[in-house]
N, C-alpha and C. Protein backbone atom coordinates (compact mmCIF):
# COMPACT_ATOMS: atom_id res chain seq x y z
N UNK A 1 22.93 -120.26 -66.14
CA UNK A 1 23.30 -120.64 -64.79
C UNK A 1 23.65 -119.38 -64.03
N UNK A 2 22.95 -119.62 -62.72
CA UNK A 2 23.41 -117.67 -61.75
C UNK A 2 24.25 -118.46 -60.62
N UNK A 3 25.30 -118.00 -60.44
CA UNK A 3 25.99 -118.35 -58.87
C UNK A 3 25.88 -116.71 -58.00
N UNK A 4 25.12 -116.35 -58.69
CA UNK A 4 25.01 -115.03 -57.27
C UNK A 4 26.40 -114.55 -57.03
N UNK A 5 25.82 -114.23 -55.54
CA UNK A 5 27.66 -113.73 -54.97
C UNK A 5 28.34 -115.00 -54.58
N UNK A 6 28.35 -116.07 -55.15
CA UNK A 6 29.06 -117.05 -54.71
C UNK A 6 30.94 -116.56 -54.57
N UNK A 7 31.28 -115.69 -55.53
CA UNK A 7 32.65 -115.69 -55.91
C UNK A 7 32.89 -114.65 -54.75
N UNK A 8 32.32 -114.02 -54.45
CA UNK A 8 32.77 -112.89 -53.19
C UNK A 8 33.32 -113.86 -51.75
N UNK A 9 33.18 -115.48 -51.96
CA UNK A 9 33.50 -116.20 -51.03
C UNK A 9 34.51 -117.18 -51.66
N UNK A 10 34.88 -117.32 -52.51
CA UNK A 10 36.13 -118.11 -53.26
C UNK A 10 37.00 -118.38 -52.66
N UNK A 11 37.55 -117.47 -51.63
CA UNK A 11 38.84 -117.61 -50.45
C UNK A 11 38.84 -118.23 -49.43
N UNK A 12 36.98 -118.38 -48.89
CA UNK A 12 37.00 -119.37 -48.08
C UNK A 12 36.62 -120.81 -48.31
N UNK A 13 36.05 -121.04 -49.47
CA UNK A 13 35.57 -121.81 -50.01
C UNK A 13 36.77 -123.12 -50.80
N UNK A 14 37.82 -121.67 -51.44
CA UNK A 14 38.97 -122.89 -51.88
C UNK A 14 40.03 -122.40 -51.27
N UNK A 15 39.87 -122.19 -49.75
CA UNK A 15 40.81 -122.22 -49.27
C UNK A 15 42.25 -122.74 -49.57
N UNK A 16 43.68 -122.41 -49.65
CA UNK A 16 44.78 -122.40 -49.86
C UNK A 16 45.60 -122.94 -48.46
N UNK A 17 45.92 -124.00 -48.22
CA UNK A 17 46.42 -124.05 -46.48
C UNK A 17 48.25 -123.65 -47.25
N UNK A 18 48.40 -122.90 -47.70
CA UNK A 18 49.97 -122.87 -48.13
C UNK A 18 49.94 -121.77 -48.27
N UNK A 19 51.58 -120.93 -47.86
CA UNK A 19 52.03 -119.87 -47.64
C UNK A 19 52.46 -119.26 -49.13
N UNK A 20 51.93 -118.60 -49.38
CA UNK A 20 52.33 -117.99 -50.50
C UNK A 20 53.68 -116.57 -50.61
N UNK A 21 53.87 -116.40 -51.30
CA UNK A 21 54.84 -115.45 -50.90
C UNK A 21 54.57 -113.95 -51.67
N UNK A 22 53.13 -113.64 -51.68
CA UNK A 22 52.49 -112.50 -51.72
C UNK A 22 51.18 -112.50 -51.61
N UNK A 23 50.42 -111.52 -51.18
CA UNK A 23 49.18 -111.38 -50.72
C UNK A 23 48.23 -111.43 -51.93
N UNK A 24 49.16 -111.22 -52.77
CA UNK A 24 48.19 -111.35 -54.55
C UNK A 24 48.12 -112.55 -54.33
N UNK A 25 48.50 -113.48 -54.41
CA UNK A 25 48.85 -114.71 -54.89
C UNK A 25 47.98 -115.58 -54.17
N UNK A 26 48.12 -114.79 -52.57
CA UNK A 26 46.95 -115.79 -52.00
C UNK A 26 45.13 -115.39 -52.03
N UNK A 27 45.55 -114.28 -53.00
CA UNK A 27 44.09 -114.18 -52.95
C UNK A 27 43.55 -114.84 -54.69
N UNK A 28 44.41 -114.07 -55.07
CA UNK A 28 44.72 -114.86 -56.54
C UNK A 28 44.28 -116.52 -57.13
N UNK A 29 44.84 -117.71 -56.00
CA UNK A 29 44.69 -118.85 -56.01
C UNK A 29 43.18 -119.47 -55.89
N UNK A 30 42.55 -118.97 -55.17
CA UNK A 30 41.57 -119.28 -54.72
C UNK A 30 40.32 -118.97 -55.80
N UNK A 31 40.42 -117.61 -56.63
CA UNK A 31 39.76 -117.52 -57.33
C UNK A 31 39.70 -118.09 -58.37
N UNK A 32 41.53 -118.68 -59.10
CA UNK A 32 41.45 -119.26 -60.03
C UNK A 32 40.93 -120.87 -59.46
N UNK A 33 41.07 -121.36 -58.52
CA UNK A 33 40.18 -122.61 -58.28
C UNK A 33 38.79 -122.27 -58.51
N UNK A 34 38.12 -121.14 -58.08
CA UNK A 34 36.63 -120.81 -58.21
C UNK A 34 36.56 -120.46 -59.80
N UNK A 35 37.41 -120.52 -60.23
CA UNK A 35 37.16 -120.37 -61.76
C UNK A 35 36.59 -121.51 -62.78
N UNK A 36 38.40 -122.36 -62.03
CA UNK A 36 38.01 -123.62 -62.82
C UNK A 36 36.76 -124.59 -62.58
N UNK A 37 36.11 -124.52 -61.86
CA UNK A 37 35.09 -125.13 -61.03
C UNK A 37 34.07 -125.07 -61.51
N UNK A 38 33.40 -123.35 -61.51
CA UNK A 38 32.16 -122.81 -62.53
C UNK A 38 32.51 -123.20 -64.04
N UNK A 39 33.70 -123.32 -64.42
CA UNK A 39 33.62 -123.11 -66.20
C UNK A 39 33.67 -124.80 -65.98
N UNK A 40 34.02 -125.72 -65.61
CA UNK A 40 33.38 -126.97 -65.26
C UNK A 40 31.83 -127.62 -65.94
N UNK A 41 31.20 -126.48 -65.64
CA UNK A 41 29.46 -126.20 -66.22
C UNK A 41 28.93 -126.07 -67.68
N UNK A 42 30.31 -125.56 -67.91
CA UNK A 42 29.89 -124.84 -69.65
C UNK A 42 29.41 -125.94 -70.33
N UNK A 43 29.78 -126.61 -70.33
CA UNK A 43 29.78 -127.51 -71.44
C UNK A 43 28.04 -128.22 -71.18
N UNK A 44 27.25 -127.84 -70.16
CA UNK A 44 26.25 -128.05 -70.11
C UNK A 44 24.97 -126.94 -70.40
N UNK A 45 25.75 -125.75 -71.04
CA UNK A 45 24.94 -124.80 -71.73
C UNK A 45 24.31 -125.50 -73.08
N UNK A 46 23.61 -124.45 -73.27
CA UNK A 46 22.67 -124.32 -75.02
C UNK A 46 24.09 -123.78 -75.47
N UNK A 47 23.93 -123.49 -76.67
CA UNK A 47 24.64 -122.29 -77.58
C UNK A 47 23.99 -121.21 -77.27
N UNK A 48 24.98 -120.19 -77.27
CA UNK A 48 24.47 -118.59 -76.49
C UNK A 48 24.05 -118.89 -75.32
N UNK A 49 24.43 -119.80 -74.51
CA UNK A 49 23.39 -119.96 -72.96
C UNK A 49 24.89 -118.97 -72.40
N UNK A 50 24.51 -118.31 -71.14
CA UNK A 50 25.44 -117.90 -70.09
C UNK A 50 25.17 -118.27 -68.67
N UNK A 51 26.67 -118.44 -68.53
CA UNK A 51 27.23 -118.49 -66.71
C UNK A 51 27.40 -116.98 -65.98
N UNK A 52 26.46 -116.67 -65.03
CA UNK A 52 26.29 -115.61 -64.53
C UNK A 52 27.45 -115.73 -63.38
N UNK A 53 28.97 -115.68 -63.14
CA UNK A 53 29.59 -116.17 -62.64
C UNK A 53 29.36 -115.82 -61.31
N UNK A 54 28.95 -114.18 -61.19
CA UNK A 54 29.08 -113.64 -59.79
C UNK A 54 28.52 -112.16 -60.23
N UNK A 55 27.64 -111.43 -58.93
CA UNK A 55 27.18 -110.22 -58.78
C UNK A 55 28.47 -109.87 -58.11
N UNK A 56 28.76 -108.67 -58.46
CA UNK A 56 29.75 -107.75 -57.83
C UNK A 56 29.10 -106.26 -57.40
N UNK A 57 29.28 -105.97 -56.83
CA UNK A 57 28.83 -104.78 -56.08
C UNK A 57 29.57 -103.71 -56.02
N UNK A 58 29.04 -102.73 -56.55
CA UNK A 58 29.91 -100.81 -57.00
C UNK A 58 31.33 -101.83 -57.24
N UNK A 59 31.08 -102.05 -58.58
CA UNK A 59 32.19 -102.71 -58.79
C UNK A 59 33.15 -101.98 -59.31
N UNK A 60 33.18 -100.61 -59.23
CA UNK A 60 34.14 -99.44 -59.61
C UNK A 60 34.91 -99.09 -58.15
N UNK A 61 34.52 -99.94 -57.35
CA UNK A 61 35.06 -99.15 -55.55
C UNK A 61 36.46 -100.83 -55.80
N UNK A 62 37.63 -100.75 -55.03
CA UNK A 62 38.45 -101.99 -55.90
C UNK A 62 38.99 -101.90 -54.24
N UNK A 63 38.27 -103.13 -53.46
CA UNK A 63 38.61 -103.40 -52.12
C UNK A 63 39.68 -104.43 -52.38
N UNK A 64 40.68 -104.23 -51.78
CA UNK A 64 41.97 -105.11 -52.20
C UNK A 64 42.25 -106.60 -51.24
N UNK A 65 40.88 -106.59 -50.17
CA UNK A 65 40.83 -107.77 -49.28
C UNK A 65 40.07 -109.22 -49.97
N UNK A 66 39.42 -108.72 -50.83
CA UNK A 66 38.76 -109.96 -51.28
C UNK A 66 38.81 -110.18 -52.83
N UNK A 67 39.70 -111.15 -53.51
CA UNK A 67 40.22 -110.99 -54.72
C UNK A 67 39.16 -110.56 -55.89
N UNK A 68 38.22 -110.87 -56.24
CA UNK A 68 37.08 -110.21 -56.99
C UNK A 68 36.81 -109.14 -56.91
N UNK A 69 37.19 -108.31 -56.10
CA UNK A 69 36.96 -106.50 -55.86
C UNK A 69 38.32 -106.21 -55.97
N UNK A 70 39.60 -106.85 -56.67
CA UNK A 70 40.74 -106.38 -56.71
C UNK A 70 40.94 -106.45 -58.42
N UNK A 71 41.04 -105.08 -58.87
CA UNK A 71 40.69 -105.50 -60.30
C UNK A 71 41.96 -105.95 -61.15
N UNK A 72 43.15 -106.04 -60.57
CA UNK A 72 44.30 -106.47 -61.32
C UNK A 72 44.28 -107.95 -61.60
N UNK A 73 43.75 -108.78 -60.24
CA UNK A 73 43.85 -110.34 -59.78
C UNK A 73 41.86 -110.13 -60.85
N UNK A 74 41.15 -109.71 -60.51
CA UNK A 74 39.94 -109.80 -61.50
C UNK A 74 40.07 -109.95 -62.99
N UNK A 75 40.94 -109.18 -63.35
CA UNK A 75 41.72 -108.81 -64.58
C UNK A 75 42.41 -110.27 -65.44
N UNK A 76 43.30 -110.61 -64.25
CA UNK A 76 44.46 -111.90 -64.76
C UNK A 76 43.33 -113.23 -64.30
N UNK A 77 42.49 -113.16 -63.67
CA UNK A 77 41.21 -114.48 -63.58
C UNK A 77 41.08 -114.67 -64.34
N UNK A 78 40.00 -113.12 -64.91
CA UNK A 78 38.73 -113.16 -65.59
C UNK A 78 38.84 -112.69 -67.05
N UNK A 79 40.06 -113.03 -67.88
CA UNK A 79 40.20 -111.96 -68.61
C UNK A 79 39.07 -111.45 -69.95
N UNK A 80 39.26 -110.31 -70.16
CA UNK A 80 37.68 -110.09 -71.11
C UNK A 80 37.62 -110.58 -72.56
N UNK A 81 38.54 -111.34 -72.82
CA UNK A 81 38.98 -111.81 -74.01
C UNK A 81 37.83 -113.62 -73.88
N UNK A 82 37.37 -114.05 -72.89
CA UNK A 82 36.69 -114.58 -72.80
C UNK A 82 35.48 -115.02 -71.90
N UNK A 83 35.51 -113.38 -70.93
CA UNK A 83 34.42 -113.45 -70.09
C UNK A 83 34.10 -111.62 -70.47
N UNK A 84 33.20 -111.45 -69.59
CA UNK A 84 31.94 -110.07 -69.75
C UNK A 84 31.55 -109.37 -68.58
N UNK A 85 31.09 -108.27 -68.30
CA UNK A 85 30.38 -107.72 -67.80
C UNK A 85 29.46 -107.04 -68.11
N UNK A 86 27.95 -107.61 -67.35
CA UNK A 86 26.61 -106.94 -67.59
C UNK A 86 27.03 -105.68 -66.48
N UNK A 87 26.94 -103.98 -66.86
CA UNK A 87 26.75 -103.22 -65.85
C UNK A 87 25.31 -102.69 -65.88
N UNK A 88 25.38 -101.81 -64.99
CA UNK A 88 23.81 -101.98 -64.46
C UNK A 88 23.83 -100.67 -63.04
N UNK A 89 22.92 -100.10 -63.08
CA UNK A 89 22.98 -99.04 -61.57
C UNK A 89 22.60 -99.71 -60.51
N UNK A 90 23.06 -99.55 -59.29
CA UNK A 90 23.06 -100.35 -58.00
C UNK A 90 21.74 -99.80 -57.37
N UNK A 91 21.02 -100.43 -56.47
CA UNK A 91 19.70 -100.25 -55.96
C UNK A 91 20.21 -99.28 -55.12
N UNK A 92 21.65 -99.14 -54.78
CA UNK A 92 21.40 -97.60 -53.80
C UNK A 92 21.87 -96.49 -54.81
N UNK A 93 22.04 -96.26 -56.49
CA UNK A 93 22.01 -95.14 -56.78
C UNK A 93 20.17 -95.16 -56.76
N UNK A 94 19.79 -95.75 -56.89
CA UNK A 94 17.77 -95.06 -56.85
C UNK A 94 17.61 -94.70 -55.46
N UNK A 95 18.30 -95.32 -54.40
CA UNK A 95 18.00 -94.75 -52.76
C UNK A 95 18.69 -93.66 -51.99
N UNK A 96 19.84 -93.70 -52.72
CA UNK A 96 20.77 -92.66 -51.67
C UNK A 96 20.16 -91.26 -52.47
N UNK A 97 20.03 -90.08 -51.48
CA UNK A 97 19.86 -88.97 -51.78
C UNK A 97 21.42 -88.21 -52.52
N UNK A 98 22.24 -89.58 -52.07
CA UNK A 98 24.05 -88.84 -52.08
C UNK A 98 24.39 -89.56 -53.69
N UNK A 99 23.53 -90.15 -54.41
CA UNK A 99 23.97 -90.32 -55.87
C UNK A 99 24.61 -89.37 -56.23
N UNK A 100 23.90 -88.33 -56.46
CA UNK A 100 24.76 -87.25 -57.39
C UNK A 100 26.37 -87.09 -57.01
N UNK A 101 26.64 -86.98 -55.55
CA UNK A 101 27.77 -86.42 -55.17
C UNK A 101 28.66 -87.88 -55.56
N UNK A 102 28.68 -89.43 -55.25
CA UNK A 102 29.19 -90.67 -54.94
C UNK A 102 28.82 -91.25 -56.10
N UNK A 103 29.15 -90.79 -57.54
CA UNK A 103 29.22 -92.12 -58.79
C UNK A 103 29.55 -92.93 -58.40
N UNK A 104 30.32 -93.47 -57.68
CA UNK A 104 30.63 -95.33 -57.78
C UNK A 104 29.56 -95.82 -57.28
N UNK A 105 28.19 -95.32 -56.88
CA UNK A 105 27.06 -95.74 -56.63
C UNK A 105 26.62 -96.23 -58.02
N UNK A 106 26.88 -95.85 -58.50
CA UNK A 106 25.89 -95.86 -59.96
C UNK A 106 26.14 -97.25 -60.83
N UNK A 107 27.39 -97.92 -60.40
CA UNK A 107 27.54 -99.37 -61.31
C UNK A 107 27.86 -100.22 -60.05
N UNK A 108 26.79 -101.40 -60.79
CA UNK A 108 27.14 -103.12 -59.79
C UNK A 108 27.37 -103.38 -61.47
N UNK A 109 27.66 -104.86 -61.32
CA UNK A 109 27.95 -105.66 -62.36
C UNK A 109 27.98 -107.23 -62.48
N UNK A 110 27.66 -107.79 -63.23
CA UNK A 110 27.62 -109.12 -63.12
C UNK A 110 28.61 -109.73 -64.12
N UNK A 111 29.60 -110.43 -63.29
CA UNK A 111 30.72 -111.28 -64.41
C UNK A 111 29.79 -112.52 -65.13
N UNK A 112 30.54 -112.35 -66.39
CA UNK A 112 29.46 -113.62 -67.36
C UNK A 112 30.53 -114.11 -67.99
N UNK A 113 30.03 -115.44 -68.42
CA UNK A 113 30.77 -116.55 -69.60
C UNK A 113 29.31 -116.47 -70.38
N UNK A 114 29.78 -116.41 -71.57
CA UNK A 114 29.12 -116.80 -72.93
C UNK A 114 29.39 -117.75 -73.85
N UNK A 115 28.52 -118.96 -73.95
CA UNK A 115 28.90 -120.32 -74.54
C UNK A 115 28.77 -119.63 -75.99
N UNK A 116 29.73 -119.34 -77.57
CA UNK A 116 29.31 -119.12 -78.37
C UNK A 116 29.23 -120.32 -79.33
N UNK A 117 28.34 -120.35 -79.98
CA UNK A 117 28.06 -121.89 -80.68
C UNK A 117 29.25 -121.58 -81.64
């Protein structure tokens, strides 16, 4: 199963109408609803099938506005004890002439669940 960049929209999608009393928290919430939602699916894998949860983009750059590019709240989601990352070089380290100088060009990544039989 691929949800693309679905998760880069989790905040508007499971929106929170309640005041939280930190900016983690409200970004935080939303993803763990976008969590529980996709792993919802598993149980309709093969054995070894995977949930491609979300493409992330220079996922080494850690934008603190949208909880999936915040790697602490990514961290306490997603933890790696039962999810993954495929990394991979981003289509602008093959385009930018500025690779060499800008490594965080060089990794996107895709969060995964792995059904293990």
């Amino acid at each position: 199963m691929y949800f693309s960049n679905i998760v880069q929209y989790a905040s508007s999608l499971f929106y929170q109408d309640t005041i939280c009393k930190t900016g983690h928290l409200q970004r935080k919430f939303p993803l763990e609803t976008f969590r529980n939602y996709i792993m919802s699916f598993k149980d309709n894998l093969n054995d070894n099938g995977i949930i491609i949860i979300g493409y992330i983009y220079t996922i080494l750059d850690e934008w603190d506005s949208i909880g999936i590019f915040n790697k602490e709240i990514r961290d306490e989601v997603f933890p790696l004890d039962k999810f993954d990352y495929y990394y991979f070089k981003s289509i602008d380290y093959y385009e930018s002439s500025y690779t060499n100088i800008d490594s965080k060009k060089e990794k996107d990544a895709c969060l995964v669940y792995k059904k293990v039989s």
